[in-house]
PDB file of N, CA and C in Angstrom:
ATOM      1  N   UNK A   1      40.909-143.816 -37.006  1.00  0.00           N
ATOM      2  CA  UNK A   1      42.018-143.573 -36.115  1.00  0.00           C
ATOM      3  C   UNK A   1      41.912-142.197 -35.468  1.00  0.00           C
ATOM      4  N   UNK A   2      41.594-141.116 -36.117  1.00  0.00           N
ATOM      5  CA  UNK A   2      41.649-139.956 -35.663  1.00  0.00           C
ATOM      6  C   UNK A   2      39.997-139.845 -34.988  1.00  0.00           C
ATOM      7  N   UNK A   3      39.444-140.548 -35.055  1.00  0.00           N
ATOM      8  CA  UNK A   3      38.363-140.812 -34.321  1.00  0.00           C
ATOM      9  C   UNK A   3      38.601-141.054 -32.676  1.00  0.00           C
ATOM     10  N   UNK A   4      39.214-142.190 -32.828  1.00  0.00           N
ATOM     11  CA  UNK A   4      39.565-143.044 -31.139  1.00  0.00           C
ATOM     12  C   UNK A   4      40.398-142.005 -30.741  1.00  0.00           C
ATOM     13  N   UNK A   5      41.725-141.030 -31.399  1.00  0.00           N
ATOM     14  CA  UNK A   5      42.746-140.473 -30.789  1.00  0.00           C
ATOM     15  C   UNK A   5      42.017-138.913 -30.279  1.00  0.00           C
ATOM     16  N   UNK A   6      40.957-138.548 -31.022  1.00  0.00           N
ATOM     17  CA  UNK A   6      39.751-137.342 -30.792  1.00  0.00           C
ATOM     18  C   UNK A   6      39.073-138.207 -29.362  1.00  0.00           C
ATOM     19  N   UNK A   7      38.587-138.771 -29.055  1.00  0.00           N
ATOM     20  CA  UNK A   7      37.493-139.355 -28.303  1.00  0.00           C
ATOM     21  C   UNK A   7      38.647-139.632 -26.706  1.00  0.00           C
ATOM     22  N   UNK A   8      40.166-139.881 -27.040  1.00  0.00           N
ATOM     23  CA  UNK A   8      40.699-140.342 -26.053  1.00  0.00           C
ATOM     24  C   UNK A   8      41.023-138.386 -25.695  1.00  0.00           C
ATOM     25  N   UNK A   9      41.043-138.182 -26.395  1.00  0.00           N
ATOM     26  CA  UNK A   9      41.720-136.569 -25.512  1.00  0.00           C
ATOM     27  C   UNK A   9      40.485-136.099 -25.146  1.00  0.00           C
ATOM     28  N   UNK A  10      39.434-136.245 -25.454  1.00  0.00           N
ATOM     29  CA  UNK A  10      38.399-135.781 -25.031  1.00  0.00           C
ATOM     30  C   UNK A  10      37.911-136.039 -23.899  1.00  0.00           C
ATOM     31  N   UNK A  11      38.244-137.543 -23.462  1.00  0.00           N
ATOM     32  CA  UNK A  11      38.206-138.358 -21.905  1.00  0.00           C
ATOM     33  C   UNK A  11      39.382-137.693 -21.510  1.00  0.00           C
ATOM     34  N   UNK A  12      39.743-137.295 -22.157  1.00  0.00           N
ATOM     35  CA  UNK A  12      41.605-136.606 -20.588  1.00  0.00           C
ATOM     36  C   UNK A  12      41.164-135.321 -20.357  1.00  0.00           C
ATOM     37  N   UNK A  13      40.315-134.516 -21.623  1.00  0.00           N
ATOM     38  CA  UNK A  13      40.157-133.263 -21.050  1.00  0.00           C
ATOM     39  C   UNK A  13      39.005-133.221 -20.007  1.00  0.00           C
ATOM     40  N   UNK A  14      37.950-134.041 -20.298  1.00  0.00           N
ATOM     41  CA  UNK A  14      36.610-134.310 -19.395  1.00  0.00           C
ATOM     42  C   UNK A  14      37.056-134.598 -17.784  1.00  0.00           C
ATOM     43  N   UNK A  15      37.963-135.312 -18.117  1.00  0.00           N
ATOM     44  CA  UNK A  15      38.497-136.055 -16.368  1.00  0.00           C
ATOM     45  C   UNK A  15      39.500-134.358 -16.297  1.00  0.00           C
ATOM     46  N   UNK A  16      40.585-134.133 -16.475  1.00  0.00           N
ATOM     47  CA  UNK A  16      41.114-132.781 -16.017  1.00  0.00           C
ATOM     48  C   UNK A  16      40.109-131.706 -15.717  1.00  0.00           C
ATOM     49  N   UNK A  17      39.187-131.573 -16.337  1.00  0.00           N
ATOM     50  CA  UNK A  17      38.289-130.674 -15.870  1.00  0.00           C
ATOM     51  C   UNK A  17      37.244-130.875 -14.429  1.00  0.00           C
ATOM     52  N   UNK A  18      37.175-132.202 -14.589  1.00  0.00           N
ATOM     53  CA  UNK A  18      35.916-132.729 -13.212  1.00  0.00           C
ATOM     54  C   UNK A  18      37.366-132.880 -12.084  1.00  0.00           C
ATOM     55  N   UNK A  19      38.856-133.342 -12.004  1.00  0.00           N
ATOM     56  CA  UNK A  19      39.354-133.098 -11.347  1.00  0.00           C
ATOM     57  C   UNK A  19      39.597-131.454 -10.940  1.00  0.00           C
ATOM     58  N   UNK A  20      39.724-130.342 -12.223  1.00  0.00           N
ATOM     59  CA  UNK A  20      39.758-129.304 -11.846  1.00  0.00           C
ATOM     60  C   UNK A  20      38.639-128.631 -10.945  1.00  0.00           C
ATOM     61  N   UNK A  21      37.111-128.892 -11.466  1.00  0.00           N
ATOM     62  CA  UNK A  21      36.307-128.510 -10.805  1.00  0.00           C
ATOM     63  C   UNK A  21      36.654-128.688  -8.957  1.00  0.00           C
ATOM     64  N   UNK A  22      36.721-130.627  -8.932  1.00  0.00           N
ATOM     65  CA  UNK A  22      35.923-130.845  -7.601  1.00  0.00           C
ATOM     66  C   UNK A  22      37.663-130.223  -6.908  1.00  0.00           C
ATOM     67  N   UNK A  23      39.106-129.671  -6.881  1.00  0.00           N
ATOM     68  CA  UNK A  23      39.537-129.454  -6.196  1.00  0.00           C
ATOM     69  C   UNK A  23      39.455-127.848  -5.879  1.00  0.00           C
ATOM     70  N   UNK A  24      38.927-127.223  -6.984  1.00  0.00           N
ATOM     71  CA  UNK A  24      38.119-125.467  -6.788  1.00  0.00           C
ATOM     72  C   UNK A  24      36.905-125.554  -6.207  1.00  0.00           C
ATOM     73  N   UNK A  25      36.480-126.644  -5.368  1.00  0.00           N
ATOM     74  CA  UNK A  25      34.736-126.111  -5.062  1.00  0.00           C
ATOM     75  C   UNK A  25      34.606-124.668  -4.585  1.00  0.00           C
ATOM     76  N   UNK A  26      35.288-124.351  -3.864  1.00  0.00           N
ATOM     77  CA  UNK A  26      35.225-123.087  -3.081  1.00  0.00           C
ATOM     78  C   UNK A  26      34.377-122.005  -3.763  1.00  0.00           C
ATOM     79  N   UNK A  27      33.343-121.321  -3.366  1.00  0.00           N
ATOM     80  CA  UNK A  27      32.497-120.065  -3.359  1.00  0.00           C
ATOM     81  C   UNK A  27      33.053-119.072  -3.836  1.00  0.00           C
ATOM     82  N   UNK A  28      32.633-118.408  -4.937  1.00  0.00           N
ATOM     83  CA  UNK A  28      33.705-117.112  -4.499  1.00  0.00           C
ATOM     84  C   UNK A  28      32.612-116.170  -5.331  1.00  0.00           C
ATOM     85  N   UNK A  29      32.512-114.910  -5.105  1.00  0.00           N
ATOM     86  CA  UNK A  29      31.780-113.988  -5.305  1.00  0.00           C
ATOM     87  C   UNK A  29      31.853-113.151  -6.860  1.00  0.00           C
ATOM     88  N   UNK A  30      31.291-113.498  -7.723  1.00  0.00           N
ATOM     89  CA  UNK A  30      31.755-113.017  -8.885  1.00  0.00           C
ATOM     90  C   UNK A  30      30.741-111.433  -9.416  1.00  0.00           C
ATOM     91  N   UNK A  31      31.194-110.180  -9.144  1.00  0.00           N
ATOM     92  CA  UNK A  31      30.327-108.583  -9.254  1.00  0.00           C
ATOM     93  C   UNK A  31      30.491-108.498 -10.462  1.00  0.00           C
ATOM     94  N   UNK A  32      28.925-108.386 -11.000  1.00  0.00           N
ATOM     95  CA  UNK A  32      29.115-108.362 -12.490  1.00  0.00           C
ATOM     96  C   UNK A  32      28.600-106.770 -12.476  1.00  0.00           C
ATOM     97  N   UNK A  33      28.754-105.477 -11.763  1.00  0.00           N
ATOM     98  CA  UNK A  33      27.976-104.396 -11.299  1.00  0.00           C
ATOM     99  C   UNK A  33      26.835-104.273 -10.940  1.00  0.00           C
ATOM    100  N   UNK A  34      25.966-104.773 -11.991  1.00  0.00           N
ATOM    101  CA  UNK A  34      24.792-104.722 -11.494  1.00  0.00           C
ATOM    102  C   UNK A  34      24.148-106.031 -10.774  1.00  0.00           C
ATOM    103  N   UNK A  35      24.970-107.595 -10.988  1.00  0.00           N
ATOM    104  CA  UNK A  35      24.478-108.281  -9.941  1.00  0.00           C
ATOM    105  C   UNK A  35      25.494-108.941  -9.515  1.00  0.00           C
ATOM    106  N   UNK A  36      25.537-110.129  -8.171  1.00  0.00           N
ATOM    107  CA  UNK A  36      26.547-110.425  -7.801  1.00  0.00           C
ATOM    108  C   UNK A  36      26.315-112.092  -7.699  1.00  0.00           C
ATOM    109  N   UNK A  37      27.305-112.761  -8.167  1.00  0.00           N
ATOM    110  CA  UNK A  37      26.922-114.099  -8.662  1.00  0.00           C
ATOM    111  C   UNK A  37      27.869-114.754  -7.746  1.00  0.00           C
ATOM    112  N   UNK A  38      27.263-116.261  -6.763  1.00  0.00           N
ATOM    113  CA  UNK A  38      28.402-116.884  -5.922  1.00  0.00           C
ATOM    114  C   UNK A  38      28.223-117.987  -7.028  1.00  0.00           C
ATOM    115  N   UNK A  39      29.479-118.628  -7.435  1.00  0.00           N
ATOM    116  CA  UNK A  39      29.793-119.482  -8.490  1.00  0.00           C
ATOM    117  C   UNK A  39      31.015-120.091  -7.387  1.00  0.00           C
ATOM    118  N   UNK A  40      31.405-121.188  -7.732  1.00  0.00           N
ATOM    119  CA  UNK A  40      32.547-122.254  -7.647  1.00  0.00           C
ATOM    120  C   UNK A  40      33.976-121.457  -8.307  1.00  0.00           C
ATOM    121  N   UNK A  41      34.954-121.411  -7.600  1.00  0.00           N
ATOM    122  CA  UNK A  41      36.656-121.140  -7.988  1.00  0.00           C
ATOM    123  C   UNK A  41      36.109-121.760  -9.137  1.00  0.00           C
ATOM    124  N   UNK A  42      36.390-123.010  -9.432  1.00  0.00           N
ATOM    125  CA  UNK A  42      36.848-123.802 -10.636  1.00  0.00           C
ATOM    126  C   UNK A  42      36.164-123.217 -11.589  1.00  0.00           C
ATOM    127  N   UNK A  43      34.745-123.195 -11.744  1.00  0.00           N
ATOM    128  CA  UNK A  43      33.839-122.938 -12.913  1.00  0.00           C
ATOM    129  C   UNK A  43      34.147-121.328 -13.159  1.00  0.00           C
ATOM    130  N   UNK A  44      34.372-120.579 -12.339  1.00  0.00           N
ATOM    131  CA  UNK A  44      34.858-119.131 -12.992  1.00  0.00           C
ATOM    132  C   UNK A  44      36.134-119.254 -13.415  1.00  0.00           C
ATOM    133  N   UNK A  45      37.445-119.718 -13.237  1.00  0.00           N
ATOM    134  CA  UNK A  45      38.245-119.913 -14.115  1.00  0.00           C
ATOM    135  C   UNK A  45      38.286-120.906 -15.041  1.00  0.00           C
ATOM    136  N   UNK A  46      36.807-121.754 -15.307  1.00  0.00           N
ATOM    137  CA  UNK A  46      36.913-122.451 -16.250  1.00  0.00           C
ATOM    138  C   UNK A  46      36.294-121.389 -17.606  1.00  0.00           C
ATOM    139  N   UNK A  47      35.354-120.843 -16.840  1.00  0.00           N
ATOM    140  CA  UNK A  47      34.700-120.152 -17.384  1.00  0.00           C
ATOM    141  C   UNK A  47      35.474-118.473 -18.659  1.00  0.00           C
ATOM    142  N   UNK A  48      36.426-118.144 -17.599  1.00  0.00           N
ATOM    143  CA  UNK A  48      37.545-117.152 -17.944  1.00  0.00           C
ATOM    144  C   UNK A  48      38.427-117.943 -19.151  1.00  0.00           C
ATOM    145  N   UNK A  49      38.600-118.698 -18.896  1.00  0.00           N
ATOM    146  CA  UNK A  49      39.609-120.131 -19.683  1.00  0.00           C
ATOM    147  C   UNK A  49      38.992-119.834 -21.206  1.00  0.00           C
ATOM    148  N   UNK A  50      37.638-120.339 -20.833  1.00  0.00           N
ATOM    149  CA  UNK A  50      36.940-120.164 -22.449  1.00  0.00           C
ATOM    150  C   UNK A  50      36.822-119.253 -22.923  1.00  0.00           C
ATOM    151  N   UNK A  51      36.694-117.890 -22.219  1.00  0.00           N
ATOM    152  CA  UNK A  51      36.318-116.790 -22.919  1.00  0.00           C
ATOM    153  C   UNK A  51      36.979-116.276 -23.340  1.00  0.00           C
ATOM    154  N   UNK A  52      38.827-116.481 -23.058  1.00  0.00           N
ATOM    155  CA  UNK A  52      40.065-115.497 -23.427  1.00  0.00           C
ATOM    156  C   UNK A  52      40.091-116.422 -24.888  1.00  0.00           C
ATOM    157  N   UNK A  53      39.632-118.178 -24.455  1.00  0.00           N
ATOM    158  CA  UNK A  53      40.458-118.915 -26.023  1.00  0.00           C
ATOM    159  C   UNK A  53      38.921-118.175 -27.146  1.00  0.00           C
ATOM    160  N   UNK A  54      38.246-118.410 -26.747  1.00  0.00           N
ATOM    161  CA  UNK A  54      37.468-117.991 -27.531  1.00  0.00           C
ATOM    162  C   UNK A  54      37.594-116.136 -28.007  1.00  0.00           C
ATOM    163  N   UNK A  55      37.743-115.531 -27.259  1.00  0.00           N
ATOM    164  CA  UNK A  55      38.593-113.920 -27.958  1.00  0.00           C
ATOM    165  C   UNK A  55      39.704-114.241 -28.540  1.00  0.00           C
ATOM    166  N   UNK A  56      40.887-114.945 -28.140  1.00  0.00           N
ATOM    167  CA  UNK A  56      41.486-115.262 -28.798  1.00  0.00           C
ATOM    168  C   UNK A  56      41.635-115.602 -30.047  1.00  0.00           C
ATOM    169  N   UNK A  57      40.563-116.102 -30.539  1.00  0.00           N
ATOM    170  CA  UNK A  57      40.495-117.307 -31.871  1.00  0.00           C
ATOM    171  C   UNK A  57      39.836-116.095 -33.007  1.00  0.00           C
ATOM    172  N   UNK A  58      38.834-115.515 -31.795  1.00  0.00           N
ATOM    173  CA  UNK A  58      38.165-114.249 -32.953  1.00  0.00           C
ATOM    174  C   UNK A  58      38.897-113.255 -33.362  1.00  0.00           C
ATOM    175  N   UNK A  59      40.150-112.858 -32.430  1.00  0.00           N
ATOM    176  CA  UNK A  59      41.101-111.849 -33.221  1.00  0.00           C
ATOM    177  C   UNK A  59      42.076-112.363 -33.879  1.00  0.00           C
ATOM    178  N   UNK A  60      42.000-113.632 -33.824  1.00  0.00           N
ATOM    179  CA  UNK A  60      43.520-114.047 -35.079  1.00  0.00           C
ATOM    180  C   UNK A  60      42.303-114.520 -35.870  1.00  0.00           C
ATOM    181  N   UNK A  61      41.036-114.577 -35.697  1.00  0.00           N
ATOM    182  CA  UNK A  61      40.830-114.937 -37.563  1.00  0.00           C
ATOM    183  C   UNK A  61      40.496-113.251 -38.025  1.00  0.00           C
ATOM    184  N   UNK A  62      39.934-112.387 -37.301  1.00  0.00           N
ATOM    185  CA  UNK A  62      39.966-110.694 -37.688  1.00  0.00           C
ATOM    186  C   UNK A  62      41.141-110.307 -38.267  1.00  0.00           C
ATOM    187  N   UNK A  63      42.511-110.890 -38.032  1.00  0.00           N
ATOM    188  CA  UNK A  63      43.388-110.017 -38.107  1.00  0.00           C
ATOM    189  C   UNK A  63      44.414-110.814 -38.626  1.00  0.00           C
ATOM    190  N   UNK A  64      43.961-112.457 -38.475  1.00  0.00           N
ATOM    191  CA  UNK A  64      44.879-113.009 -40.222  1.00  0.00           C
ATOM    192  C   UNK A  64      44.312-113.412 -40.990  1.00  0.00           C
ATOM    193  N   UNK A  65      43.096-114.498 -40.967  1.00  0.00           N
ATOM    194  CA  UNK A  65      42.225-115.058 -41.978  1.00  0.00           C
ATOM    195  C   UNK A  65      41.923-114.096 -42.738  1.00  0.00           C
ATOM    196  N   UNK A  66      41.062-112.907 -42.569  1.00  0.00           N
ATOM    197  CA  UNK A  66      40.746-112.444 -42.948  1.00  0.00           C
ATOM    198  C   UNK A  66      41.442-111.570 -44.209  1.00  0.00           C
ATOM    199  N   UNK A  67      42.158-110.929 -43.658  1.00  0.00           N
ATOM    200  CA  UNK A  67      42.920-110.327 -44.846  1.00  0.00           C
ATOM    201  C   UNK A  67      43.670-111.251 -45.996  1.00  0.00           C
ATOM    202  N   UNK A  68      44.071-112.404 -45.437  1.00  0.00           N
ATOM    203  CA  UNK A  68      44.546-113.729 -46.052  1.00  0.00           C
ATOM    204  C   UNK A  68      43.667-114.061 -47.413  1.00  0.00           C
ATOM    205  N   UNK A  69      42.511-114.292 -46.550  1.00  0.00           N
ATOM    206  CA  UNK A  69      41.492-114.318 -47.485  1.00  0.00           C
ATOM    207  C   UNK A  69      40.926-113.487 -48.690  1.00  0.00           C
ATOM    208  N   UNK A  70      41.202-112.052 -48.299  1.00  0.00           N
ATOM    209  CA  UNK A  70      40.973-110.936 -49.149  1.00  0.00           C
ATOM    210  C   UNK A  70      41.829-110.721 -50.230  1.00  0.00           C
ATOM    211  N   UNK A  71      43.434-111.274 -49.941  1.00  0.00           N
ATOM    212  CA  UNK A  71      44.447-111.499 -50.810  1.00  0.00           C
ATOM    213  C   UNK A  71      44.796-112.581 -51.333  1.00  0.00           C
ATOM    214  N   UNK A  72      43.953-113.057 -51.282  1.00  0.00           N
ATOM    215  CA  UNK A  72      43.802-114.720 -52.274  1.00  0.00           C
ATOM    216  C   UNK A  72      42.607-114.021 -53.328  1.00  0.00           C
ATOM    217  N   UNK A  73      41.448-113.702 -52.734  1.00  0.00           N
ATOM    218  CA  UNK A  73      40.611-113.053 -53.845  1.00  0.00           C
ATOM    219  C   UNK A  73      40.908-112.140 -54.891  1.00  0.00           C
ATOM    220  N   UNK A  74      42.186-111.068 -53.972  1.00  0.00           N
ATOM    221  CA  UNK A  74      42.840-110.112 -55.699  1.00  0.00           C
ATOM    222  C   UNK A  74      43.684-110.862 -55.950  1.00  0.00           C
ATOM    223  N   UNK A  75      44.210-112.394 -55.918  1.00  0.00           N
ATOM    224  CA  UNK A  75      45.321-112.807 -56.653  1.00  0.00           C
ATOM    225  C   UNK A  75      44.322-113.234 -57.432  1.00  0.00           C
ATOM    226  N   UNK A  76      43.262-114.216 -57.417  1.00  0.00           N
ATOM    227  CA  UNK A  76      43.059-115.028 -58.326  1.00  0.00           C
ATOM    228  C   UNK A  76      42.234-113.953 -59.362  1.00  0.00           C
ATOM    229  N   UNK A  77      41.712-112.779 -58.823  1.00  0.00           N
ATOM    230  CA  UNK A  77      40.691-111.952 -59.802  1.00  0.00           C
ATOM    231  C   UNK A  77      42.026-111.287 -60.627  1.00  0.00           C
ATOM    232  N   UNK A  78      43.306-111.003 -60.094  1.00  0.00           N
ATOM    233  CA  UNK A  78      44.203-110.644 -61.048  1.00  0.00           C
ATOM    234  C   UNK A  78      44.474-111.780 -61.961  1.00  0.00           C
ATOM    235  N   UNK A  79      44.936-113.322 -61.692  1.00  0.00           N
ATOM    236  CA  UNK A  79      45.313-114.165 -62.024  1.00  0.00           C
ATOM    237  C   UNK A  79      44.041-114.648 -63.345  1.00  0.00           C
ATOM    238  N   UNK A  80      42.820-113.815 -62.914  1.00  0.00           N
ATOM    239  CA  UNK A  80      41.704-114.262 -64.035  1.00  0.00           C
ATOM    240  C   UNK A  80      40.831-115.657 -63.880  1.00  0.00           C
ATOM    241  N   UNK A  81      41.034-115.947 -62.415  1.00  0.00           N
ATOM    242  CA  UNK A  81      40.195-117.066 -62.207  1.00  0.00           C
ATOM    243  C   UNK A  81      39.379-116.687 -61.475  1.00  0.00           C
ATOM    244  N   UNK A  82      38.077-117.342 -61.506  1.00  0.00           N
ATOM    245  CA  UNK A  82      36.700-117.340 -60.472  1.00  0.00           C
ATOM    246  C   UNK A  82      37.084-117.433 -59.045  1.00  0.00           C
ATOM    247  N   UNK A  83      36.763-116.097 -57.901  1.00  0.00           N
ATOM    248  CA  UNK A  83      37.345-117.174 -56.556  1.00  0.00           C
ATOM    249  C   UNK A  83      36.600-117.977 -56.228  1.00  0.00           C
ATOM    250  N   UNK A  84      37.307-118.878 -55.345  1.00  0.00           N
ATOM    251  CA  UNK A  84      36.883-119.706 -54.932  1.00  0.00           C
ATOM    252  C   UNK A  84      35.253-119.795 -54.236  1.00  0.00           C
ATOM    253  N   UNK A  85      34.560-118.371 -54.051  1.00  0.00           N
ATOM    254  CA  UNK A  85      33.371-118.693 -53.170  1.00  0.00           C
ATOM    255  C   UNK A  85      32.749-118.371 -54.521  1.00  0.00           C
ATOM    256  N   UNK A  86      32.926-118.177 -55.496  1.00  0.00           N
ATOM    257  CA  UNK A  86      31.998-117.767 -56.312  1.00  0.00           C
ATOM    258  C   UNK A  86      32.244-118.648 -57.512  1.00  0.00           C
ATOM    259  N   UNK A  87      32.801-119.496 -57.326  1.00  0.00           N
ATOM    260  CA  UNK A  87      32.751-120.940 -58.557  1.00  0.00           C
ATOM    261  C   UNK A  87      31.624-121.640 -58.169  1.00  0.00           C
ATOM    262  N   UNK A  88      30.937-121.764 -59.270  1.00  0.00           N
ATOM    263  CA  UNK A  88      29.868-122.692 -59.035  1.00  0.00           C
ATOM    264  C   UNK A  88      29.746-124.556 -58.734  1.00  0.00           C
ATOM    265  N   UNK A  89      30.827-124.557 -59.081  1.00  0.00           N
ATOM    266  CA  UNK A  89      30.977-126.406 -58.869  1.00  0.00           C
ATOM    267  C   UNK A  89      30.112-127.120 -59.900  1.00  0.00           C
ATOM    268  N   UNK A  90      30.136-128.207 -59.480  1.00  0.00           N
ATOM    269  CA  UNK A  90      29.326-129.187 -60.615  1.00  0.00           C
ATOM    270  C   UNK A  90      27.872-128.738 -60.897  1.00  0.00           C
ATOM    271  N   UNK A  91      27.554-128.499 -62.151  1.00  0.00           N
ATOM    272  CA  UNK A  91      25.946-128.417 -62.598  1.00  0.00           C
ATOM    273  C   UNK A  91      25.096-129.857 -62.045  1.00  0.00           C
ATOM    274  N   UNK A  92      24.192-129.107 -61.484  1.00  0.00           N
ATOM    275  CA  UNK A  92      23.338-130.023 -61.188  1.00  0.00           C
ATOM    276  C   UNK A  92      21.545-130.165 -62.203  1.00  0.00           C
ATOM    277  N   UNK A  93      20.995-131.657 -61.973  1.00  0.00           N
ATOM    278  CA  UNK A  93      20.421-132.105 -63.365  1.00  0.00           C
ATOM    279  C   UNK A  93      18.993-130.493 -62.429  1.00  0.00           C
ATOM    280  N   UNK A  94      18.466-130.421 -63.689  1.00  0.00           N
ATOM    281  CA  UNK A  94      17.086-129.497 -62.892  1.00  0.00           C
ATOM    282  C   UNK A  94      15.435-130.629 -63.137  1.00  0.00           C
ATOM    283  N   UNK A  95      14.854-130.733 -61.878  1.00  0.00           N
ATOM    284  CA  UNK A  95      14.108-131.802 -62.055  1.00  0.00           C
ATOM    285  C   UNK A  95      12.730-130.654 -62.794  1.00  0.00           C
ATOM    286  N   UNK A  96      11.893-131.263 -63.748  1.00  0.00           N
ATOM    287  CA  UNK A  96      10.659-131.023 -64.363  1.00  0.00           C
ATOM    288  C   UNK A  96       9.566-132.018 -64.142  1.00  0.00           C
ATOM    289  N   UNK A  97       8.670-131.083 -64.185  1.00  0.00           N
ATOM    290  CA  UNK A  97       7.286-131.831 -64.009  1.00  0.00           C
ATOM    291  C   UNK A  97       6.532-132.653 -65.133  1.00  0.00           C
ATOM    292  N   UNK A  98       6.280-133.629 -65.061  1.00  0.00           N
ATOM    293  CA  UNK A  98       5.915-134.802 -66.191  1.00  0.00           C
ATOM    294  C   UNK A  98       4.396-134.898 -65.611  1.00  0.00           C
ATOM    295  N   UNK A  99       3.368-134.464 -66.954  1.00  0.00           N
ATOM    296  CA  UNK A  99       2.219-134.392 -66.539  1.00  0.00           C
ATOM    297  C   UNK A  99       1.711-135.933 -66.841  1.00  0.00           C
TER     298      UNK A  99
END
């Protein structure tokens, strides 16, 4: 289910985007200082689009995961349990050589 309902937003975002593109065709001059790039309206604010969600995503995991994470590790090292990245999980068999 979460398969087909993944795959259907994925066709709405694919079509919103090829509608976004083809009504930005327009040229527009993008100065990066040292060179100067003619790109499509659409694809530079598609382009801007990704790069803010993507900064975005990297400073809320810098600035909550992270510490989140760091305070789960002194609870459980206070609490006296293994954290979680450093539990080993199930023993596994060790294979030997049979001459």
């Amino acid at each position: 289910m979460y398969r087909f309902a993944f795959l259907i937003a994925a066709l709405f975002v694919a079509a919103l985007g090829l509608i976004f593109g083809t009504l930005n065709a327009d040229p527009v001059t993008v100065d990066l200082l040292w060179v100067q790039l003619r790109w499509p309206l659409g694809l530079v604010l598609l382009l801007a689009l990704a790069t803010g969600l993507a900064l975005g995503v990297l400073m809320s995991w810098l600035t909550r995961v992270l510490p989140l994470r760091a305070r789960l590790r002194a609870a459980e090292r206070k609490a006296g349990r293994p954290a979680a990245e450093t539990n080993p999980g199930p023993e596994l068999p060790v294979p030997t050589d049979h001459d």
